[in-house]
Protein backbone atom coordinates (compact mmCIF):
# COMPACT_ATOMS: atom_id res chain seq x y z
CA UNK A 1 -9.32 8.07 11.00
CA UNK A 2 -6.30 10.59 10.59
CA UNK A 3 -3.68 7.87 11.85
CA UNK A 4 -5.29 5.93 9.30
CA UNK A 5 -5.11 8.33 6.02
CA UNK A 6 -1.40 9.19 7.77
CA UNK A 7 -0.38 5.58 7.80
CA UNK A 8 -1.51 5.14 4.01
CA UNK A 9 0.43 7.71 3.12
CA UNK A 10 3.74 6.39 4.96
CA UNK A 11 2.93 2.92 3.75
CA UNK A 12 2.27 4.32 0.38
CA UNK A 13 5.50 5.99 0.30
CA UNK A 14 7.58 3.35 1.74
CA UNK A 15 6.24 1.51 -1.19
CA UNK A 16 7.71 3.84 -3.80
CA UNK A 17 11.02 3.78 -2.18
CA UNK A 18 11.04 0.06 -2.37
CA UNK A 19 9.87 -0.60 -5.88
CA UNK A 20 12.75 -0.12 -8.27
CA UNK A 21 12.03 2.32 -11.20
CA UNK A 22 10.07 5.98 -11.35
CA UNK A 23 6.44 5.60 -10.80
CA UNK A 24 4.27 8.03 -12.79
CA UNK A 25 1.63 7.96 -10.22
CA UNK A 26 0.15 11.31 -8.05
CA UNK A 27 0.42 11.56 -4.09
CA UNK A 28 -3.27 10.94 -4.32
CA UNK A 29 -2.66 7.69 -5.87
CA UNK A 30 0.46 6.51 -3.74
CA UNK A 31 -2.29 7.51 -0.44
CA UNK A 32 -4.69 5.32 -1.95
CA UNK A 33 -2.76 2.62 -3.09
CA UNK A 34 -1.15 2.61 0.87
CA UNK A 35 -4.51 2.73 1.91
CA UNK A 36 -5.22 -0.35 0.45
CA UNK A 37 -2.21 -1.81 1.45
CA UNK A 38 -2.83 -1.15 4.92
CA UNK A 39 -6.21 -2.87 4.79
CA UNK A 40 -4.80 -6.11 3.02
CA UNK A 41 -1.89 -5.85 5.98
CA UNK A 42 -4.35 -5.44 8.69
CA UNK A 43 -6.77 -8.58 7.35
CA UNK A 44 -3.88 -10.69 7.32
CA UNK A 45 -2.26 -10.02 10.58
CA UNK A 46 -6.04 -10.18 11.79
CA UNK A 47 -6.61 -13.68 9.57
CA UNK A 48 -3.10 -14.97 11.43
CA UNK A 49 -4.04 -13.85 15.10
CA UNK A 50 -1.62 -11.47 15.79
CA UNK A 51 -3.87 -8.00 16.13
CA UNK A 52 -7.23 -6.19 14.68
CA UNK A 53 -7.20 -4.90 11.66
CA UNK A 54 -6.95 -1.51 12.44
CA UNK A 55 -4.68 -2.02 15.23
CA UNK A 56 -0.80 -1.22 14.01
CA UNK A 57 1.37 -4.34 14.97
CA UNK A 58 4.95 -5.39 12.82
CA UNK A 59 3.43 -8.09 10.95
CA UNK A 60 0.88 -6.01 9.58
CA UNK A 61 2.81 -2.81 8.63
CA UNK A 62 5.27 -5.52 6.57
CA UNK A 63 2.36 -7.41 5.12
CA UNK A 64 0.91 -4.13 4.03
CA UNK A 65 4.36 -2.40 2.43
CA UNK A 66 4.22 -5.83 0.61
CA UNK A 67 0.78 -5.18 -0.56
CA UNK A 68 0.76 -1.84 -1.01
CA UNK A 69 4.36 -2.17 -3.31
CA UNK A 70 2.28 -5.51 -5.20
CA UNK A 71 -0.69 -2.68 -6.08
CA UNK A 72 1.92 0.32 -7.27
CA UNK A 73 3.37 -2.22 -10.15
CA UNK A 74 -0.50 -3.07 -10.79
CA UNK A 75 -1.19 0.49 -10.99
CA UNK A 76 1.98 0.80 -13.09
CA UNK A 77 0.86 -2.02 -15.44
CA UNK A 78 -2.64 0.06 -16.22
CA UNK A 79 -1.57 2.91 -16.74
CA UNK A 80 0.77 2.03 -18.82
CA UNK A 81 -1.26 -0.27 -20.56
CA UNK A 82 -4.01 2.59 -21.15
CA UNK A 83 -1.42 4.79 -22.71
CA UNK A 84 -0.24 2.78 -25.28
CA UNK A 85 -3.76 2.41 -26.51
């Protein structure tokens, strides 16, 4: 359970150095956000055969910096979105 909250967090923050621009968003959020992303990786690589979802293989870890870097500009987009309101 630790690997997994530490792997969020790496994925998370992987994320953040990808996507271009400051994100506004707390280390809470970025954990979360990785967290997610390293669920959507893990059901992918588990939907394409090449591991479980909980087990850390390449094609996962890439799926889920994809996912995780797709959720950051959603974030990004709602919080924005709230603050102009």
């Amino acid at each position: 359970m630790i690997g997994f909250i530490v792997a969020g967090l790496v994925i998370g923050a992987l994320a953040r150095l990808i996507k271009p621009g400051k994100q506004n968003l707390s280390v809470l959020v970025t954990l979360l956000l990785g967290l997610a992303g390293s669920v959507i990786g893990g059901i992918i690589a588990n939907l394409l055969g090449t591991g479980d979802i909980f087990e850390l293989n390449f094609l996962g870890f890439v799926v889920a910096i994809i996912a995780a870097v797709i959720l950051i500009g959603v974030a990004e987009g709602a919080a924005g979105s709230r603050s102009r309101t």
